[in-house]
N, C-alpha and C. Protein backbone atom coordinates (compact mmCIF):
# COMPACT_ATOMS: atom_id res chain seq x y z
N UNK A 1 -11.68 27.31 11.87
CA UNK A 1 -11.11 26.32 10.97
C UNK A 1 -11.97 26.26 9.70
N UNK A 2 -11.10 26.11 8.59
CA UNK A 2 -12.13 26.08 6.96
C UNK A 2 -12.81 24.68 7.00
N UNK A 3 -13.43 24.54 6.41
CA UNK A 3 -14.03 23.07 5.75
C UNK A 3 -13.61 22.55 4.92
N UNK A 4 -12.40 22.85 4.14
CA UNK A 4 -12.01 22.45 2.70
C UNK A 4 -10.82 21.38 3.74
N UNK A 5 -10.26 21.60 4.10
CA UNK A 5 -9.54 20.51 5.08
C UNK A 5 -10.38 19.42 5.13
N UNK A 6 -11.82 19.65 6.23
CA UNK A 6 -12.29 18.73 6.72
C UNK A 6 -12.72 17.99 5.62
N UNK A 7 -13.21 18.69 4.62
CA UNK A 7 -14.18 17.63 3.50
C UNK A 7 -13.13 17.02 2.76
N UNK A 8 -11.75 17.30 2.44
CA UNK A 8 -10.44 17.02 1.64
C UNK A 8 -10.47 15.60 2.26
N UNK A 9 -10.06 15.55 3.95
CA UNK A 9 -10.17 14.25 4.91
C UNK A 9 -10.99 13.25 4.65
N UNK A 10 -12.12 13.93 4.41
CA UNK A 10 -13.24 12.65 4.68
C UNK A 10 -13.33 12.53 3.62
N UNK A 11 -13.00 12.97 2.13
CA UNK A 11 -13.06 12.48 0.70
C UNK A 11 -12.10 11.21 0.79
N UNK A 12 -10.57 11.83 1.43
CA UNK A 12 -9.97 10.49 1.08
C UNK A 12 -9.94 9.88 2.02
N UNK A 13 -10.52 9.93 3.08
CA UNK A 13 -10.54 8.91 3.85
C UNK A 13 -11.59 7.54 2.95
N UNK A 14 -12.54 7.82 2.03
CA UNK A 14 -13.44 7.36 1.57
C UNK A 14 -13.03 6.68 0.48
N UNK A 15 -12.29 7.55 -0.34
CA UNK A 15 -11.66 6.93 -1.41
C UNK A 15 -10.33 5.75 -1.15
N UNK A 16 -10.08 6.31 -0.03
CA UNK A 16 -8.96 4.82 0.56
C UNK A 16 -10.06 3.71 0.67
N UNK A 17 -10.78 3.96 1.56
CA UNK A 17 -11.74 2.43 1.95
C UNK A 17 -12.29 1.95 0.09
N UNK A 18 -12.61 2.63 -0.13
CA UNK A 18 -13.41 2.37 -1.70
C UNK A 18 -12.15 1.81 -2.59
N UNK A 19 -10.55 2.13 -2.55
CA UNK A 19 -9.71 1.52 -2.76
C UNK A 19 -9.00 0.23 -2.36
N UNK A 20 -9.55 -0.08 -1.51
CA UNK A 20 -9.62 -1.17 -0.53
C UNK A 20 -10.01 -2.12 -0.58
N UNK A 21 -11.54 -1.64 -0.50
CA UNK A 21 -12.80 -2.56 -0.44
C UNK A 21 -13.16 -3.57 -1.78
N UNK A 22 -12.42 -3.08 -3.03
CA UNK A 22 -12.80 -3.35 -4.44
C UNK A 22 -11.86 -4.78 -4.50
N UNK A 23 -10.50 -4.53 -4.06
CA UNK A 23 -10.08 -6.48 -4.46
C UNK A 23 -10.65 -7.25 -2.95
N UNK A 24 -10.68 -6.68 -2.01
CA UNK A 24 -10.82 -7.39 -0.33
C UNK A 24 -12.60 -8.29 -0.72
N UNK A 25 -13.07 -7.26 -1.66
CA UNK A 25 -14.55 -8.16 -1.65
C UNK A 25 -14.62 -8.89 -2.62
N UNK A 26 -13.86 -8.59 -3.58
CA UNK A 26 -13.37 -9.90 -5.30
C UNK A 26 -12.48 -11.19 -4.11
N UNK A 27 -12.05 -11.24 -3.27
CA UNK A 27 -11.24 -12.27 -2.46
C UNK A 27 -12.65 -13.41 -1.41
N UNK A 28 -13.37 -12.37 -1.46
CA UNK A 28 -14.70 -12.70 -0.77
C UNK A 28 -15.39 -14.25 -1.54
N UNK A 29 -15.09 -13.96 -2.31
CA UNK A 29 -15.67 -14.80 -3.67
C UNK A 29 -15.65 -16.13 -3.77
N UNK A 30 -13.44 -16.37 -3.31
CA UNK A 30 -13.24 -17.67 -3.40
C UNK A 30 -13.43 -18.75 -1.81
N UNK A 31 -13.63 -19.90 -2.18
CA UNK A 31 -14.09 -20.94 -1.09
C UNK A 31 -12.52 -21.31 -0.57
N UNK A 32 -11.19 -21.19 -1.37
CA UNK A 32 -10.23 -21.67 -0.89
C UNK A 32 -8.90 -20.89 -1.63
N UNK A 33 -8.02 -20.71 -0.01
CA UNK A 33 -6.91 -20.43 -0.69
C UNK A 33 -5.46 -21.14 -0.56
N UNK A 34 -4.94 -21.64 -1.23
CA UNK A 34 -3.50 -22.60 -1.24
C UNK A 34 -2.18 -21.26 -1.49
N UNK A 35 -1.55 -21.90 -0.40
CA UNK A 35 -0.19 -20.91 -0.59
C UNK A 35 1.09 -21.78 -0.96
N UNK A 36 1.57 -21.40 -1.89
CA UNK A 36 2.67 -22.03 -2.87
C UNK A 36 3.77 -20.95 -2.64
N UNK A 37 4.77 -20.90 -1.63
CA UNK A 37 5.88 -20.11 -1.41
C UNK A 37 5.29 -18.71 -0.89
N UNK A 38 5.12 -17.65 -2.14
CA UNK A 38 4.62 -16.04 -1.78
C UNK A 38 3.68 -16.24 -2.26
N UNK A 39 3.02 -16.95 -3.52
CA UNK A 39 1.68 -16.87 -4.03
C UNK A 39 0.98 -17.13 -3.49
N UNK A 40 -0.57 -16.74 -3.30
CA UNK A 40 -1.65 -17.49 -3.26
C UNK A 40 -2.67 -17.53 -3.99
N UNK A 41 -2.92 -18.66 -4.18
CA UNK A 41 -3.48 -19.50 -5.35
C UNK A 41 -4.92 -19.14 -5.02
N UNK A 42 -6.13 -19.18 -5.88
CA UNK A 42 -7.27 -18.54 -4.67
C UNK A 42 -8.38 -19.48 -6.00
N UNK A 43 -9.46 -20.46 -5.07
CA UNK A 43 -10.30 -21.19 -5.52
C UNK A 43 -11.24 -21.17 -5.34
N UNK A 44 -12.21 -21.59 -6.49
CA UNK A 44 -13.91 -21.43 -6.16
C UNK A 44 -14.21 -22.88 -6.55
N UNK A 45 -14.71 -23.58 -5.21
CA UNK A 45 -15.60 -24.81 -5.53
C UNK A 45 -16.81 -24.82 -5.81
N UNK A 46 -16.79 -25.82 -6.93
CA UNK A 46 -18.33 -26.01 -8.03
C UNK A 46 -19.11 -27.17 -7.98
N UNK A 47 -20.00 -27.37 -7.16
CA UNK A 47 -20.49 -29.17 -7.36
C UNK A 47 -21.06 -29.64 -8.99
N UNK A 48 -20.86 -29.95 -9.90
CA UNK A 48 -21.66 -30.37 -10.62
C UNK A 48 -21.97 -32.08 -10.55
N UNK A 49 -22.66 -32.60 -11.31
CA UNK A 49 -23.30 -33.43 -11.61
C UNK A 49 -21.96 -34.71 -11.70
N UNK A 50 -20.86 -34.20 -12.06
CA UNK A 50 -19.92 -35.86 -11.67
C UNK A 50 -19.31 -35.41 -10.56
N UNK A 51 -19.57 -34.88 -9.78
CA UNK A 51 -18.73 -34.45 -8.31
C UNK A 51 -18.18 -32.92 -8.15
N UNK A 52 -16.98 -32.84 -7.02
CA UNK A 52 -16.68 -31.55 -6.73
C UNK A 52 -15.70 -31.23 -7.76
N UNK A 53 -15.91 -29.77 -8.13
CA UNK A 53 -15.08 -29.01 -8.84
C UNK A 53 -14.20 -28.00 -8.60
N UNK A 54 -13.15 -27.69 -8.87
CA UNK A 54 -12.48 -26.16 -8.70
C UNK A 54 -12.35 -25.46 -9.59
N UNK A 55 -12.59 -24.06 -9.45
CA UNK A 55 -12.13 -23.02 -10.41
C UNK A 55 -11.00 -21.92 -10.34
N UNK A 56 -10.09 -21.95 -10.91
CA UNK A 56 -8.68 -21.01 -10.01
C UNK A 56 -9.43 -19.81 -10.68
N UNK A 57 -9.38 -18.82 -9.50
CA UNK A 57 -9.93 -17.60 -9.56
C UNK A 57 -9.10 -16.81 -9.40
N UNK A 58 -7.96 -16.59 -9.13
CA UNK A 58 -6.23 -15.84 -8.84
C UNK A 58 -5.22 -16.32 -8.02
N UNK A 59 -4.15 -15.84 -8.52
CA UNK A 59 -4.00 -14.87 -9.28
C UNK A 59 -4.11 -14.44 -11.08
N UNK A 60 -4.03 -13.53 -11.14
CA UNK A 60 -4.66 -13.17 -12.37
C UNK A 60 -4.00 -14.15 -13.52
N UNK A 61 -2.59 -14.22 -13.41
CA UNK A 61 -1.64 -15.04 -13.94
C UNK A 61 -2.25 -16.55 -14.55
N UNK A 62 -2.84 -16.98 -13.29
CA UNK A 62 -3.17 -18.42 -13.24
C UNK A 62 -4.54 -18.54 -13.44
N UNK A 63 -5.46 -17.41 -13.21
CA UNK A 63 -7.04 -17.29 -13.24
C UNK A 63 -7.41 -18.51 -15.10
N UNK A 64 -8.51 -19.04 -14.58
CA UNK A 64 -8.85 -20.34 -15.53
C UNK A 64 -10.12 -20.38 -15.46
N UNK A 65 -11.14 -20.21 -16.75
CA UNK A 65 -12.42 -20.87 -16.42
C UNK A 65 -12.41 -22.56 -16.45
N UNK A 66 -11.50 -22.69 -16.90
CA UNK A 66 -11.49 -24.39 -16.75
C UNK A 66 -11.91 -25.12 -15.31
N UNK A 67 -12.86 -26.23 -15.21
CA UNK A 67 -13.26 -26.55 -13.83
C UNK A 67 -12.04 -27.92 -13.86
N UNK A 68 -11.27 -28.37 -12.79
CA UNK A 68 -10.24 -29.27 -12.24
C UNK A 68 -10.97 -30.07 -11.21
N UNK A 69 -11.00 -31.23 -11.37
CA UNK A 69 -11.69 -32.05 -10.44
C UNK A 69 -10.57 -32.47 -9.13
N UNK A 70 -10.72 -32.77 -8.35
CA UNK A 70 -9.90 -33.07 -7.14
C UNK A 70 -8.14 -33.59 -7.81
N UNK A 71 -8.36 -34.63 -8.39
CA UNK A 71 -7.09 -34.99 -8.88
C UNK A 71 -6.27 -34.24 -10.16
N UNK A 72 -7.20 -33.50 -10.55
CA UNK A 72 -6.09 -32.91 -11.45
C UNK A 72 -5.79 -31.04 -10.53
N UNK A 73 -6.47 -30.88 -9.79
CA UNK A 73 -5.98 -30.19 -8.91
C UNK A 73 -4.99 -30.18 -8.37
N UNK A 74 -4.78 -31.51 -7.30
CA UNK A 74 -3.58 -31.94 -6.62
C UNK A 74 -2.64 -31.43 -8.01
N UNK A 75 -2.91 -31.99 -9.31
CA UNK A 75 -1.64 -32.32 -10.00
C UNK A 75 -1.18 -30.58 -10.63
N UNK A 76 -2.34 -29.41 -10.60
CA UNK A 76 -2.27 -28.27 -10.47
C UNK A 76 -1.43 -27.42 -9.63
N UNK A 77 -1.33 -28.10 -8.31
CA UNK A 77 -0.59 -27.80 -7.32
C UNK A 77 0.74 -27.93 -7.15
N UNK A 78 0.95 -29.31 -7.50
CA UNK A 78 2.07 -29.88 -7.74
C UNK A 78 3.08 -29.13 -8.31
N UNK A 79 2.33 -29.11 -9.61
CA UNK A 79 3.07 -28.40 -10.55
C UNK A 79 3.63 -27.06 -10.31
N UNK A 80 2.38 -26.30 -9.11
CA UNK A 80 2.96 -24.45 -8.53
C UNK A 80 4.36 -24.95 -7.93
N UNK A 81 4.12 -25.65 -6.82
CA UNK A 81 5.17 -26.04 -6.09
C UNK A 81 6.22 -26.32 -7.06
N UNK A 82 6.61 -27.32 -7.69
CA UNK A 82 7.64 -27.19 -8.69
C UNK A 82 8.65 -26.24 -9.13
N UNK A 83 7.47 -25.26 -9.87
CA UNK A 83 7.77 -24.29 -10.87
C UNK A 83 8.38 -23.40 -9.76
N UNK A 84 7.48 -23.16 -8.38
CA UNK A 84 8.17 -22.31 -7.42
C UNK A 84 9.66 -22.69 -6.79
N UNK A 85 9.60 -24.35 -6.94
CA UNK A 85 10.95 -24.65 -6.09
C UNK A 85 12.13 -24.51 -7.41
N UNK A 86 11.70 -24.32 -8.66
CA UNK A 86 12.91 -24.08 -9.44
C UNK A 86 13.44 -22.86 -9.12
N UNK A 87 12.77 -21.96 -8.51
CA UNK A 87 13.23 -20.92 -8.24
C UNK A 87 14.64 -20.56 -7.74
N UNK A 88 15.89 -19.93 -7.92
CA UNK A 88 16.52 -19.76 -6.89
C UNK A 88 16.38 -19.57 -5.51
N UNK A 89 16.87 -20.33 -4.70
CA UNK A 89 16.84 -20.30 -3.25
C UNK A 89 16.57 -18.78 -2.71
N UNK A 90 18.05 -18.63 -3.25
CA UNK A 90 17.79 -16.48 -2.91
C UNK A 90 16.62 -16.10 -3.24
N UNK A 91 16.40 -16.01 -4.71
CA UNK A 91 15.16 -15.30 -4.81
C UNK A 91 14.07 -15.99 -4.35
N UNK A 92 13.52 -16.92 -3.34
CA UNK A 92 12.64 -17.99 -3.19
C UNK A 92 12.36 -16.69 -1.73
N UNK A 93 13.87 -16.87 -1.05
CA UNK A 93 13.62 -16.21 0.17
C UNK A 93 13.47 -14.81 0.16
N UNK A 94 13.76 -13.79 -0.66
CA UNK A 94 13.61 -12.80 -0.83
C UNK A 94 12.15 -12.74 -1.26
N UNK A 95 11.56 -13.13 -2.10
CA UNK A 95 10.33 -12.90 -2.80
C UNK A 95 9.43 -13.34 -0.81
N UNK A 96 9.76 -14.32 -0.72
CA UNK A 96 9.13 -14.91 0.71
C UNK A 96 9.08 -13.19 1.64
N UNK A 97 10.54 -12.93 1.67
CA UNK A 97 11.11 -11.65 2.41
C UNK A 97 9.73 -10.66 2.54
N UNK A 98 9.80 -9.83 1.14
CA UNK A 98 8.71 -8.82 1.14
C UNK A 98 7.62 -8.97 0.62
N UNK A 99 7.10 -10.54 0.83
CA UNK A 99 5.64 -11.27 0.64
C UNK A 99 5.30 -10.59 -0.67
N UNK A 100 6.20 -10.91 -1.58
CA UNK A 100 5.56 -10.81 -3.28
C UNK A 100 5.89 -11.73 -3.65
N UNK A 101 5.08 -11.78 -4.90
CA UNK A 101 5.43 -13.03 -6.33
C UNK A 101 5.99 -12.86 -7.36
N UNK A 102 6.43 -11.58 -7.47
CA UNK A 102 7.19 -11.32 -8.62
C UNK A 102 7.89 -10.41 -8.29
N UNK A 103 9.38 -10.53 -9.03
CA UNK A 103 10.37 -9.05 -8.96
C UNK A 103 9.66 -7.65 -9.43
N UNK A 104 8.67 -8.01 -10.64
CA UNK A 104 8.02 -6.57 -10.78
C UNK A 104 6.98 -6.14 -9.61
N UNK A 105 7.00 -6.63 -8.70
CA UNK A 105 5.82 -5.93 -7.97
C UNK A 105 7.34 -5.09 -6.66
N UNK A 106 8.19 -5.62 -7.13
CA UNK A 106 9.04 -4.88 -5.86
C UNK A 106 8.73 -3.63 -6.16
N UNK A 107 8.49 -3.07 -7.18
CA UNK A 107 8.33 -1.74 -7.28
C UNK A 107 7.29 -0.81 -6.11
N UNK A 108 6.21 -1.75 -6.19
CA UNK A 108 5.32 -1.20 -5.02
C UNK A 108 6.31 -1.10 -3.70
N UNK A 109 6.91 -2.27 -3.37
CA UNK A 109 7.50 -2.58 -1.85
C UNK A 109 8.82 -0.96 -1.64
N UNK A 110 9.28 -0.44 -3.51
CA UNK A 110 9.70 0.57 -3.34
C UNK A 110 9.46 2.01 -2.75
N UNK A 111 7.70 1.52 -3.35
CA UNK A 111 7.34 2.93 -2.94
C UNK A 111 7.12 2.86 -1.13
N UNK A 112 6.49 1.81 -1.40
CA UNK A 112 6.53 1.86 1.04
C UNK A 112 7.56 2.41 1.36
N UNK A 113 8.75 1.89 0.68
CA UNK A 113 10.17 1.88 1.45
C UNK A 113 10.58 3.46 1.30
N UNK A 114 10.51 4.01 -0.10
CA UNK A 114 10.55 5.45 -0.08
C UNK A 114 9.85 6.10 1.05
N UNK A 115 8.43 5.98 0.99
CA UNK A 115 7.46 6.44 2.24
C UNK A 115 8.13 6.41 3.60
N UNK A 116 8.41 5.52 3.82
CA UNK A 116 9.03 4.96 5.55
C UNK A 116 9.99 5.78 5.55
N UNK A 117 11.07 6.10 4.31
CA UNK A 117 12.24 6.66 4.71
C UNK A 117 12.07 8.16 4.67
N UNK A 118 10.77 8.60 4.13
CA UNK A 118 10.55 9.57 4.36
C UNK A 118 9.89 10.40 5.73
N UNK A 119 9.48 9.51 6.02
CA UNK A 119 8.78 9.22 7.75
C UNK A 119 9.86 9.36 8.77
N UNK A 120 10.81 8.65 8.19
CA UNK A 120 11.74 8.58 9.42
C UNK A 120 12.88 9.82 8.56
N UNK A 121 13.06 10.24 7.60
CA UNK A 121 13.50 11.38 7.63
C UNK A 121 12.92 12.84 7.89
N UNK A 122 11.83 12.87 8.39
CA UNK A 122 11.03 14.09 8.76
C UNK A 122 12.02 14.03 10.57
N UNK A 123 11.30 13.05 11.01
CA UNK A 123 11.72 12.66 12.21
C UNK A 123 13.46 13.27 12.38
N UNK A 124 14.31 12.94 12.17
CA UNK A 124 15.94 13.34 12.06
C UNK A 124 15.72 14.34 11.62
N UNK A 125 15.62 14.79 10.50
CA UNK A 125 15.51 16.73 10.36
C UNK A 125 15.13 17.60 11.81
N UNK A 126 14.22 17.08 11.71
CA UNK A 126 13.16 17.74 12.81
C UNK A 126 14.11 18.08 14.25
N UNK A 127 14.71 16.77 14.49
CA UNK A 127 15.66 16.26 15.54
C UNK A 127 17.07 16.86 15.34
N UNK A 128 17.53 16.94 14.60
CA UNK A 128 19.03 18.22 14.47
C UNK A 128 18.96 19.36 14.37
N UNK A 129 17.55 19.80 13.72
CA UNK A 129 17.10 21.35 13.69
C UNK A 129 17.49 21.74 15.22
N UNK A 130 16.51 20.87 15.59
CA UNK A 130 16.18 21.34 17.59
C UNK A 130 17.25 21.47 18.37
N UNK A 131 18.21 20.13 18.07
CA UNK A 131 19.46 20.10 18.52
C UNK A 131 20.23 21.48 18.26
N UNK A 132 20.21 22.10 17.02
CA UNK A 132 21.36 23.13 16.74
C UNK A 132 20.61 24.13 17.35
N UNK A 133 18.95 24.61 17.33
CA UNK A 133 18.97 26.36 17.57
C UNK A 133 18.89 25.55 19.37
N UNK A 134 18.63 24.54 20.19
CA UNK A 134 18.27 24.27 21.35
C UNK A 134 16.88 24.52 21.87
N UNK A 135 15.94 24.79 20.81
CA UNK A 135 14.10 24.73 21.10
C UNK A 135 13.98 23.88 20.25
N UNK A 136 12.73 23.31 20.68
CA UNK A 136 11.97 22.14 20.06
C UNK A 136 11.67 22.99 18.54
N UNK A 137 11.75 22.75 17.34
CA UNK A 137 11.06 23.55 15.79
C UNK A 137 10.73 22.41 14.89
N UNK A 138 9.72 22.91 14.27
CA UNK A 138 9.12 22.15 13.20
C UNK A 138 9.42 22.71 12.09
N UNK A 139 10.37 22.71 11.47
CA UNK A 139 10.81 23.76 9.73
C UNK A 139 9.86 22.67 8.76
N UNK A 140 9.79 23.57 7.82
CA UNK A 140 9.00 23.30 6.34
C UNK A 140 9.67 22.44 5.87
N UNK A 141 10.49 21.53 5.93
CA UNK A 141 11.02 20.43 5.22
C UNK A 141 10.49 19.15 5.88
N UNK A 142 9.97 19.32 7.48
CA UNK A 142 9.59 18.30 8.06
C UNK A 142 7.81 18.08 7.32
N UNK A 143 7.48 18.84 7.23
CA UNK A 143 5.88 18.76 6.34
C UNK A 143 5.96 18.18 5.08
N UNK A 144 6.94 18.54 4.33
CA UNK A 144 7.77 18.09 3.01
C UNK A 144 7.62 16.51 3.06
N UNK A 145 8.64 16.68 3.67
CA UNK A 145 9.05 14.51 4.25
C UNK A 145 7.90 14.26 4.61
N UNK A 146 7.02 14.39 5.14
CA UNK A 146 5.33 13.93 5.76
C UNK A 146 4.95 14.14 4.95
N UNK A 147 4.43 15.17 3.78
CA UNK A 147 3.36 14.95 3.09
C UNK A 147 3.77 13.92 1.60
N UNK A 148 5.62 13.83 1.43
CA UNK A 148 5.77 13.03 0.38
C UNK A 148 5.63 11.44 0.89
N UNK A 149 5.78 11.23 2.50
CA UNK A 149 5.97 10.21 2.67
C UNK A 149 4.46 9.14 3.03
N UNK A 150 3.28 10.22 3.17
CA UNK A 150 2.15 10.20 3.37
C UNK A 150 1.85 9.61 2.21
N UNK A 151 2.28 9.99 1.09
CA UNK A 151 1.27 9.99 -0.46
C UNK A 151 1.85 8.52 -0.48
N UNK A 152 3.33 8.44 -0.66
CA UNK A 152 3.61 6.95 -0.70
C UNK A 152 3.36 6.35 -0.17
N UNK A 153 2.96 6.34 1.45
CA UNK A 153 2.78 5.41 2.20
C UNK A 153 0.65 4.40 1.75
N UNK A 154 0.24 5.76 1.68
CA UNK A 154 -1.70 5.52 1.22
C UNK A 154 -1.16 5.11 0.07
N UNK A 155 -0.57 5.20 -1.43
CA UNK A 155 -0.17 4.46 -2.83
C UNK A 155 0.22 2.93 -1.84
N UNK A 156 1.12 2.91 -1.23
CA UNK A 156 1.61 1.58 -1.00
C UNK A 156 0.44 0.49 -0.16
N UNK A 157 -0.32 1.11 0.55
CA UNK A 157 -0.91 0.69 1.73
C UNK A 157 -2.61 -0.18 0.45
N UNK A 158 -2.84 1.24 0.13
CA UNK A 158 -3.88 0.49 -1.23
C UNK A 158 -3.39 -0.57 -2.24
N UNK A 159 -2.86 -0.77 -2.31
CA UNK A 159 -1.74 -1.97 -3.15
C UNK A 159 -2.01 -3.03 -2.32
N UNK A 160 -1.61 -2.88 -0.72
CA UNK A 160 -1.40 -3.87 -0.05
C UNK A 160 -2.63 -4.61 0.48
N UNK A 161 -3.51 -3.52 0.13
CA UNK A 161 -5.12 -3.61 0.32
C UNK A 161 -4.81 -3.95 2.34
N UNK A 162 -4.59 -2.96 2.47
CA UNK A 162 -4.84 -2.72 3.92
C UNK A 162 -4.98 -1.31 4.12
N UNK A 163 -6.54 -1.60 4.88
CA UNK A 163 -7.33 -0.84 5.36
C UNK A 163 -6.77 -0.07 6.39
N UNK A 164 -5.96 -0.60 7.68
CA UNK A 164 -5.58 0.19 8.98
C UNK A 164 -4.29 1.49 7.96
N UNK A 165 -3.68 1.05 7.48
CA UNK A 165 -2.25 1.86 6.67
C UNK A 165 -3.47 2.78 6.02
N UNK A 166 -4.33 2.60 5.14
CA UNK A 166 -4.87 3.21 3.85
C UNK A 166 -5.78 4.74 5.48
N UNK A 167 -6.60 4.15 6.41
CA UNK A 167 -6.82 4.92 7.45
C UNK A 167 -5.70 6.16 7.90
N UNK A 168 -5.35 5.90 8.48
CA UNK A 168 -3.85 6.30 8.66
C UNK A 168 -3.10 7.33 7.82
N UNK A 169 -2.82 7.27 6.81
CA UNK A 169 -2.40 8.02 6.07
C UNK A 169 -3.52 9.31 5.26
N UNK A 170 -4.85 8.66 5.34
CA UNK A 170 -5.14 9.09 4.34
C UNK A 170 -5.61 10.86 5.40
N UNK A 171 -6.20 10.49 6.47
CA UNK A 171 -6.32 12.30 7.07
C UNK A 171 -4.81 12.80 7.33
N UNK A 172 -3.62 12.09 7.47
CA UNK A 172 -2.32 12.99 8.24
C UNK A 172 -1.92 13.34 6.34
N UNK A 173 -2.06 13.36 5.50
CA UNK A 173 -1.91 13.67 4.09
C UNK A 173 -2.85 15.10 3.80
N UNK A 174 -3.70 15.04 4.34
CA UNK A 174 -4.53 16.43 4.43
C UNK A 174 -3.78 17.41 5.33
N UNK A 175 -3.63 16.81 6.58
CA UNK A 175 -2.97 17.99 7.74
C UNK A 175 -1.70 18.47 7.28
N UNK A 176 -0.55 17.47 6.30
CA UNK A 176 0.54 17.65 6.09
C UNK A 176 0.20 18.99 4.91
N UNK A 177 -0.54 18.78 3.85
CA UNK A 177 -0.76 19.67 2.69
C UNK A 177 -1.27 20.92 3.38
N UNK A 178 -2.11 20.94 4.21
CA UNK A 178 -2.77 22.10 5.05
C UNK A 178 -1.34 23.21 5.82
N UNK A 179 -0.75 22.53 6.56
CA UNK A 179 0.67 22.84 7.10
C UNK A 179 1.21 23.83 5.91
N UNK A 180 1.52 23.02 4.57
CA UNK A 180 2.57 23.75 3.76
C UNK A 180 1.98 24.85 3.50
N UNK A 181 0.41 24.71 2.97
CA UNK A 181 -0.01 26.05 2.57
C UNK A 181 -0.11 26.85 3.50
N UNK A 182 -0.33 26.81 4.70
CA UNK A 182 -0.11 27.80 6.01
C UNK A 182 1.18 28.77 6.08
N UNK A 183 2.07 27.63 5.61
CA UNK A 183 3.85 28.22 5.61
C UNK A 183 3.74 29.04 4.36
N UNK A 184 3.71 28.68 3.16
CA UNK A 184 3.02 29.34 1.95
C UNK A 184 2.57 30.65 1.72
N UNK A 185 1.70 31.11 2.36
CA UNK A 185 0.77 31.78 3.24
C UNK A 185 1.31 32.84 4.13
N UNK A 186 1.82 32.26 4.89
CA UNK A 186 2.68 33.43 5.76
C UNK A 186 3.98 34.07 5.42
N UNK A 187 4.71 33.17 4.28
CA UNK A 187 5.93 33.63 3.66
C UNK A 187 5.32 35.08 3.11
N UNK A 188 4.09 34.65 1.88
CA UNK A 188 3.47 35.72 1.02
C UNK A 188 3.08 37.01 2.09
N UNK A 189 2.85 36.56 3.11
CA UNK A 189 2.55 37.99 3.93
C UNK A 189 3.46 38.48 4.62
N UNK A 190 4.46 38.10 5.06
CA UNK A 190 5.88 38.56 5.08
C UNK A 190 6.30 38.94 4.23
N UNK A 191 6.25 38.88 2.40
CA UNK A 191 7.03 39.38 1.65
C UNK A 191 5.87 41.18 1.26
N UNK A 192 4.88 40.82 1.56
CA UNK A 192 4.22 41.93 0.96
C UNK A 192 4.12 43.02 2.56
N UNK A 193 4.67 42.48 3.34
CA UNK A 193 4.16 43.46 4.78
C UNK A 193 5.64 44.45 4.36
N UNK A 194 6.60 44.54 4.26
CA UNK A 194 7.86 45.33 4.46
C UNK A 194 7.63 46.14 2.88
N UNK A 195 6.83 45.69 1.92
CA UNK A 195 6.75 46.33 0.60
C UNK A 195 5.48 47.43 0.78
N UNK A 196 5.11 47.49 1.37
CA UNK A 196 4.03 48.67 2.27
C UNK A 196 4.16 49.56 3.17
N UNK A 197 5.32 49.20 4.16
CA UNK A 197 5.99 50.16 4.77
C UNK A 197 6.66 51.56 4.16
C-alpha cells in the first residue's frame, strides 16, 4: 500500500478537527446561551462595579460590545422573541425544521441534502447493477456518488461544526478518490496492453 493515501487521511482528518475546533472553542467563551425559536443568542457575563453585566457575543448579527444590565436584557430578549414571533408561522416551523436562522443558510442544509442523496444514490446504482448482471458489482459511478457525496457531506458537517460527521467523512473521501484512480489506472492499462500486441 502507498503512503500518499495514508498521509492524504490523516491530513484531512486534521484539517476537519482544526475546522471544527475554531467556532466549538469561540462558543467556549460565552457564560450563557438563550434560545429564541432557531437562534441562539450566546452571552458573556461581566461583574462590574454597579452589578452583573451581559455582553451578546452571537450571533454575529446581534454580537454588541455594549454591556446590558439584567433588565435591559430581559427587554433584549423580549424584543428576539417578538421579532421571531412576527415571523410567519410556516417559516417559524421550517426554519425550526432544519435548525437554521435564516433562509440564506438553507444553502448549507442544500449541500447535506445533495451529499445524502448522493449516499443513497451510490447505494441504488450499486443495487440494480447487481440485480441486472445477478453478482454482487461495484461500477465506477458508485465511487462517483461516494466521493461527490463525501465532499458535501465533510463541507456540510464543518458548517455544522460537528466533529463525529467531519470524522467520518473525512478518511472514506480519501478511499473514495483512491478507488477512482485505481479504475483510472487500469482503464490506461487496458487501453495500452492490446496497442502492443
Amino acid at each position: 500500500m502507498k503512503p500518499g493515501p495514508i498521509i492524504a487521511m490523516i491530513v484531512l482528518v486534521f484539517l476537519g478537527m482544526w475546522l471544527v475546533l475554531q467556532p466549538a472553542l469561540s462558543r467556549s467563551e460565552t457564560d450563557l446561551t438563550v434560545s429564541v425559536g432557531a437562534i441562539e443568542i450566546m452571552l458573556m457575563r461581566t461583574e462590574t462595579q454597579s452589578g452583573l453585566h451581559y455582553q451578546v457575543v452571537g450571533p454575529a448579527n446581534l454580537k454588541s460590545d455594549q454591556l446590558l444590565d439584567p433588565v435591559e436584557l430581559d427587554s433584549f430578549i423580549a424584543e428576539q422573541v417578538a421579532h421571531w414571533n412576527e415571523r410567519p408561522a410556516l417559516e417559524r416551523h421550517l426554519l425550526g425544521f432544519f435548525n437554521i436562522t435564516t433562509w440564506g443558510m438553507f444553502g448549507w442544509v442544500m449541500i447535506g441534502l445533495i451529499g445524502q442523496s448522493a449516499f443513497f444514490g451510490r447505494m441504488f446504482v450499486q443495487w440494480i447493477i447487481s440485480e441486472r448482471s445477478r453478482v454482487s458489482t461495484v461500477p465506477e459511478i458508485f465511487w462517483w456518488f461516494s466521493f461527490v457525496g463525501g465532499i458535501c457531506l465533510f463541507t456540510y458537517f464543518v458548517w455544522r461544526v460537528d466533529i463525529v460527521g467531519v470524522m467520518g467523512q473525512s478518511t472514506g473521501i480519501v478511499i473514495y478518490a483512491r478507488n477512482l484512480r485505481l479504475i483510472h489506472k487500469e482503464k490506461k492499462r487496458e487501453q495500452r496492453t492490446p496497442a502492443s500486441e
